[in-house]
N, C-alpha and C. Protein backbone atom coordinates (compact mmCIF):
# COMPACT_ATOMS: atom_id res chain seq x y z
N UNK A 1 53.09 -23.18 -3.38
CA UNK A 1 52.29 -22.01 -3.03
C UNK A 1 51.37 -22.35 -1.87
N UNK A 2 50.85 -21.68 -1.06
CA UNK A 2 50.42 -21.97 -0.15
C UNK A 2 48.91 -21.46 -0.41
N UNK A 3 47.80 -21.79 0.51
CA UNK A 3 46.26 -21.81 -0.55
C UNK A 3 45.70 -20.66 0.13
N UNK A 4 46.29 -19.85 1.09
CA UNK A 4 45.83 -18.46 1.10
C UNK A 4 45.87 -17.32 -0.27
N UNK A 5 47.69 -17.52 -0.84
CA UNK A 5 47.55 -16.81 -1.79
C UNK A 5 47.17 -17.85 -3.16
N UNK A 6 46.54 -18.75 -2.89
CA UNK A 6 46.05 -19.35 -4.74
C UNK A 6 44.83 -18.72 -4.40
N UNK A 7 44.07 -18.78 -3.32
CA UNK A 7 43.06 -18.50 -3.19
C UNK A 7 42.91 -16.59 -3.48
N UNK A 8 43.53 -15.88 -3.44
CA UNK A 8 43.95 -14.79 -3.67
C UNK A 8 43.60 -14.78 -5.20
N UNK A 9 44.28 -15.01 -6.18
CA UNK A 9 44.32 -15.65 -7.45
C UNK A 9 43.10 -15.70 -8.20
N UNK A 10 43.28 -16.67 -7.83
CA UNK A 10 41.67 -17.18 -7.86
C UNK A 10 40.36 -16.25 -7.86
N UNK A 11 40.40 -15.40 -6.90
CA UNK A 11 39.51 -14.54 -6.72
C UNK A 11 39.68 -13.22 -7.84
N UNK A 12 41.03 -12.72 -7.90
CA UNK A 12 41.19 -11.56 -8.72
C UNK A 12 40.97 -12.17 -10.54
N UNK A 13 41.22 -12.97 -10.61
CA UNK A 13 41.06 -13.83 -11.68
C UNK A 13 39.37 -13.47 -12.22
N UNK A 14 38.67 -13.93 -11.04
CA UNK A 14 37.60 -13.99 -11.31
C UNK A 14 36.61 -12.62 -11.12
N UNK A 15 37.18 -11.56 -10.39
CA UNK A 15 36.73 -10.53 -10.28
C UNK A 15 36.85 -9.62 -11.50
N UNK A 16 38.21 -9.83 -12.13
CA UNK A 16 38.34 -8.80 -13.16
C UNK A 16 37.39 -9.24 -14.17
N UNK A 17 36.88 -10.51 -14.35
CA UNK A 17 36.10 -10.79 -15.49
C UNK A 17 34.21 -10.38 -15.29
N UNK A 18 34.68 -10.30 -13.67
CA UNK A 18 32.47 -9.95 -13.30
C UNK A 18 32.74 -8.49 -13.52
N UNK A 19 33.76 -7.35 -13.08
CA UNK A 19 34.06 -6.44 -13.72
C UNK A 19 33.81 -5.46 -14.94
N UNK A 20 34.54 -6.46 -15.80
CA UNK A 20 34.34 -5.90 -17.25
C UNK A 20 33.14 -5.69 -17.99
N UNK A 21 31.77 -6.39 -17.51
CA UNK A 21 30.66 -6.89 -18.13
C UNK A 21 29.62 -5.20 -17.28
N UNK A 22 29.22 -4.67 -18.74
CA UNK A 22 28.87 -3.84 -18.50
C UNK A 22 27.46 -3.60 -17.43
N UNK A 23 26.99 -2.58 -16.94
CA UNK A 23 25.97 -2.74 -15.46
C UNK A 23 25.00 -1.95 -16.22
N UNK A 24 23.64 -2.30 -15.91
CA UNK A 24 22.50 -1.12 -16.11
C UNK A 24 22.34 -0.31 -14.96
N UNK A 25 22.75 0.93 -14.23
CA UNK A 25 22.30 1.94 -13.09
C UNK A 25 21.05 1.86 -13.15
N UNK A 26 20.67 1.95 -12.15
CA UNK A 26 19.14 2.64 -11.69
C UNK A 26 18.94 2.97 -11.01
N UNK A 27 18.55 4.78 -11.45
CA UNK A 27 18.41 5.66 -10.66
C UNK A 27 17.25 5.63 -9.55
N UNK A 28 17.77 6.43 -8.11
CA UNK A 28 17.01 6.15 -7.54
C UNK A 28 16.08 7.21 -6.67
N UNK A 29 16.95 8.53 -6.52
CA UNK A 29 16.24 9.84 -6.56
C UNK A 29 16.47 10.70 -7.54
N UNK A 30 15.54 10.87 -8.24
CA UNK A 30 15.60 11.69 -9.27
C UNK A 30 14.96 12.51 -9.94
N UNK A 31 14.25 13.85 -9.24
CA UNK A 31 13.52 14.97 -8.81
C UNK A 31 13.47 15.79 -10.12
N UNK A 32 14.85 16.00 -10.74
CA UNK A 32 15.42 16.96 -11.49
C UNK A 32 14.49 15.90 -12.97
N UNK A 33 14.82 14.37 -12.95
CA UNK A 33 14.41 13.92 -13.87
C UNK A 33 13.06 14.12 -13.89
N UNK A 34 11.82 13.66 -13.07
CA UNK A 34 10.80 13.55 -12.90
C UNK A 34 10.11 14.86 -13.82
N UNK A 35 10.76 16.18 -13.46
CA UNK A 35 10.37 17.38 -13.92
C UNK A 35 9.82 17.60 -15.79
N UNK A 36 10.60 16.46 -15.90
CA UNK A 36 11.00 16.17 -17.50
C UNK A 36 10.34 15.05 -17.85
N UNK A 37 8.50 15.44 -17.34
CA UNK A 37 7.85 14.26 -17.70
C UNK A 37 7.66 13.55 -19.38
N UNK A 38 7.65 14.55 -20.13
CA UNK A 38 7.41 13.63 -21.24
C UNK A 38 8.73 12.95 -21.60
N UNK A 39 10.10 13.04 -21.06
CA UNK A 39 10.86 12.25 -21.32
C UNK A 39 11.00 11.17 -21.01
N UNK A 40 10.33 10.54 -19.91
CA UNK A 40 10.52 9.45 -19.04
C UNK A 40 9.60 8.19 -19.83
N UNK A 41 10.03 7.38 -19.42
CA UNK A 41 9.93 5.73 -20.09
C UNK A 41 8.72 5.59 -18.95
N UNK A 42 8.31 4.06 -19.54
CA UNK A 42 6.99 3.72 -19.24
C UNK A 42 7.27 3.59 -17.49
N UNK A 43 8.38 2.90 -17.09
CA UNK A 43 8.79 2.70 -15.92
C UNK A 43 9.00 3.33 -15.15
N UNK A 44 9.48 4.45 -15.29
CA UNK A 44 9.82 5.95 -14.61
C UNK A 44 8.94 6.63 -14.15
N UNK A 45 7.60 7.00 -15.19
CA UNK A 45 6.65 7.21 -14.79
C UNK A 45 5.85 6.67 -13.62
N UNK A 46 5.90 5.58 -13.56
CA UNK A 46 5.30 4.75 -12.82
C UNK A 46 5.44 4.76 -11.44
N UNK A 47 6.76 4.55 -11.26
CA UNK A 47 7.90 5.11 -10.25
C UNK A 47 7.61 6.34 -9.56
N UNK A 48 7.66 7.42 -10.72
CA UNK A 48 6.99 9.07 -9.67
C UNK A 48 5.68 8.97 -9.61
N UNK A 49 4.68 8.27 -10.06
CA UNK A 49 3.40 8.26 -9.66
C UNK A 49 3.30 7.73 -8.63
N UNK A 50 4.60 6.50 -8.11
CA UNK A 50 4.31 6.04 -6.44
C UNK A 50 4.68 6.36 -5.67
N UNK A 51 5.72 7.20 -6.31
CA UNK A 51 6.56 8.34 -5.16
C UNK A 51 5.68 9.31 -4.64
N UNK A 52 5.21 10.05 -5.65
CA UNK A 52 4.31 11.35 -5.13
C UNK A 52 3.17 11.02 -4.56
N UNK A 53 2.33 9.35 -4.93
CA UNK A 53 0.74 9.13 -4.19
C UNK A 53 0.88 8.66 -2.97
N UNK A 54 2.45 8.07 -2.45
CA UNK A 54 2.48 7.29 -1.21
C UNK A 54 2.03 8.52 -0.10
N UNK A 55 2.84 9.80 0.06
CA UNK A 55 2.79 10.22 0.73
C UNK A 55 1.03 10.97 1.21
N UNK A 56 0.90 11.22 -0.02
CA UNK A 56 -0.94 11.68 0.15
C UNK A 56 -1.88 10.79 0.48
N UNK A 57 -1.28 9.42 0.09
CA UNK A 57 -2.38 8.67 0.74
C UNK A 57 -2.14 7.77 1.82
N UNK A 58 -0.98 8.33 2.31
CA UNK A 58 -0.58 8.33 4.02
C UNK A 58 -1.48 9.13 4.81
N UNK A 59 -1.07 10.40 4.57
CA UNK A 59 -1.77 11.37 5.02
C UNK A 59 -3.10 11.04 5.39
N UNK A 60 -4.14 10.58 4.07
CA UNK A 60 -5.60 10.49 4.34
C UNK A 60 -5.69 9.27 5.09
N UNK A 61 -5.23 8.32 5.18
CA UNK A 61 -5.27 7.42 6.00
C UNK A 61 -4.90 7.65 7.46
N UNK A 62 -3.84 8.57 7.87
CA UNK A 62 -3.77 9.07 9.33
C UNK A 62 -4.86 9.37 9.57
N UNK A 63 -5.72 10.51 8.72
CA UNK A 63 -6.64 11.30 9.46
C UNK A 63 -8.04 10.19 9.27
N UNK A 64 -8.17 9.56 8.41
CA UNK A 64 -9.23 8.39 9.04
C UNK A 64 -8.91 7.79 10.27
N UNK A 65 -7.94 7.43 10.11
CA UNK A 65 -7.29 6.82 11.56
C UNK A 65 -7.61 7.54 12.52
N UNK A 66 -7.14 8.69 13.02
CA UNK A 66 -7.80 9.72 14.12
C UNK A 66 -8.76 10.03 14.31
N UNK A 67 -9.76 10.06 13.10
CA UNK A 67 -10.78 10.48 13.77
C UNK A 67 -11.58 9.34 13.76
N UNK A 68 -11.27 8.01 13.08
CA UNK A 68 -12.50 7.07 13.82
C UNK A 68 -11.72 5.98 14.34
N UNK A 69 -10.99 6.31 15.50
CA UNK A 69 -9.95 5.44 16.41
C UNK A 69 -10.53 4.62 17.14
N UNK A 70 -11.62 5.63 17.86
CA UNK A 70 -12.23 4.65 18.91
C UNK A 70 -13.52 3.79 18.31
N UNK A 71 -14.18 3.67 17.10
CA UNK A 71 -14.57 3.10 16.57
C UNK A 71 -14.02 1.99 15.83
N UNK A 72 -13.32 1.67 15.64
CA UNK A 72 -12.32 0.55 14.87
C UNK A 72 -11.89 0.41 16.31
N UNK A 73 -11.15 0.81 17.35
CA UNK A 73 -11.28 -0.26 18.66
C UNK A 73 -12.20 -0.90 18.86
N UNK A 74 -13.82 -0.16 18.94
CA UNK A 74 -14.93 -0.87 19.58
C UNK A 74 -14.79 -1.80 18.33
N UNK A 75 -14.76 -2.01 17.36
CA UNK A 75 -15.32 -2.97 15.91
C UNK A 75 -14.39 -4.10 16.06
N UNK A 76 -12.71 -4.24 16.83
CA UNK A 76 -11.94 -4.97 16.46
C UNK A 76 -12.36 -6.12 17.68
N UNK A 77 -12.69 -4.84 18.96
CA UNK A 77 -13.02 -5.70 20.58
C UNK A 77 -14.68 -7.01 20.31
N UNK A 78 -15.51 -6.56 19.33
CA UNK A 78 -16.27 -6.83 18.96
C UNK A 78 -16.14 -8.24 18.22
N UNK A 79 -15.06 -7.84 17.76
CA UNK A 79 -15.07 -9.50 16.63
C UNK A 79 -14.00 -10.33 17.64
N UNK A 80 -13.42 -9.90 18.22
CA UNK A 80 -13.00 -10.86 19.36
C UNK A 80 -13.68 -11.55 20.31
N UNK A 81 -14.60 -10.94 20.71
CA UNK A 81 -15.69 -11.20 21.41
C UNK A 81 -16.40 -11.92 20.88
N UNK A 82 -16.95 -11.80 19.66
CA UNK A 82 -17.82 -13.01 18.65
C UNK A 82 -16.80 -14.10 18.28
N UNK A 83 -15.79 -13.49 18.08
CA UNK A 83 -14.64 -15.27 18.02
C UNK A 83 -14.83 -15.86 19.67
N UNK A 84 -14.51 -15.33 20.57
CA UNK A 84 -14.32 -15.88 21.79
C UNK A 84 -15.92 -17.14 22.05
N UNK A 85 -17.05 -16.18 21.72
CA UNK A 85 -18.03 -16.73 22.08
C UNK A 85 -18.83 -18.14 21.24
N UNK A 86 -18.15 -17.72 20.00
CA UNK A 86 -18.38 -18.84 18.77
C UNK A 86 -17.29 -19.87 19.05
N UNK A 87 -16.46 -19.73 19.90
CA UNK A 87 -15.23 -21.01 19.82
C UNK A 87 -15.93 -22.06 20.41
N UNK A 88 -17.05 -22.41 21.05
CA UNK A 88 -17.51 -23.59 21.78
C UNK A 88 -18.54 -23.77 20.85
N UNK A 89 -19.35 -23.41 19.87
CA UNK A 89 -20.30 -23.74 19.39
C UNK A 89 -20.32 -24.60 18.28
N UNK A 90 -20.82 -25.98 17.58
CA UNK A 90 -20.65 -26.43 16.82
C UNK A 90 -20.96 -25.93 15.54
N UNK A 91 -20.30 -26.16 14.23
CA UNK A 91 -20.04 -25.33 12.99
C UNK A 91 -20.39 -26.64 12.09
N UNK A 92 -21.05 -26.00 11.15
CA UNK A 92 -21.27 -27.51 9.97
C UNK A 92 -20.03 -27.44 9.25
């Protein structure tokens, strides 16, 4: 036999057996479920509570972001400036 097809073999051999061994799914959009809160497991819950808070507390974070932009520039230019100026000074 030649070791392309043992190697063939070999493989189906071993595939049908990772195969058979049953899988846990996990779902991964699941809107229709969510609706059906008291059915959901401790995990599930958990899951649509990070689904639904990511996006709201995106949101509030843009609009901090916009409106104090140029303040967090001046605050970041600031501590660069105090690093720059502290790099020559001796430190205990």
């Amino acid at each position: 036999m030649n070791p392309i097809s043992l190697l063939k073999e070999f493989l189906t051999i071993f595939g049908k057996q990772a195969s058979s061994r049953g899988r846990h799914m996990k779902r991964v959009f699941q809107w229709r479920r969510y609706l059906e809160w008291k059915d959901l497991n401790k995990e599930e819950k958990i899951a649509a509570k990070r689904l639904l808070f990511v996006p709201i507390a995106a949101y509030f974070i843009f609009i901090f972001i916009n409106q104090y932009i140029f303040t967090i520039i001046f605050l970041i230019c600031l501590y660069f400036l105090y690093k720059k100026l502290e790099k020559g000074k001796l430190m205990k």
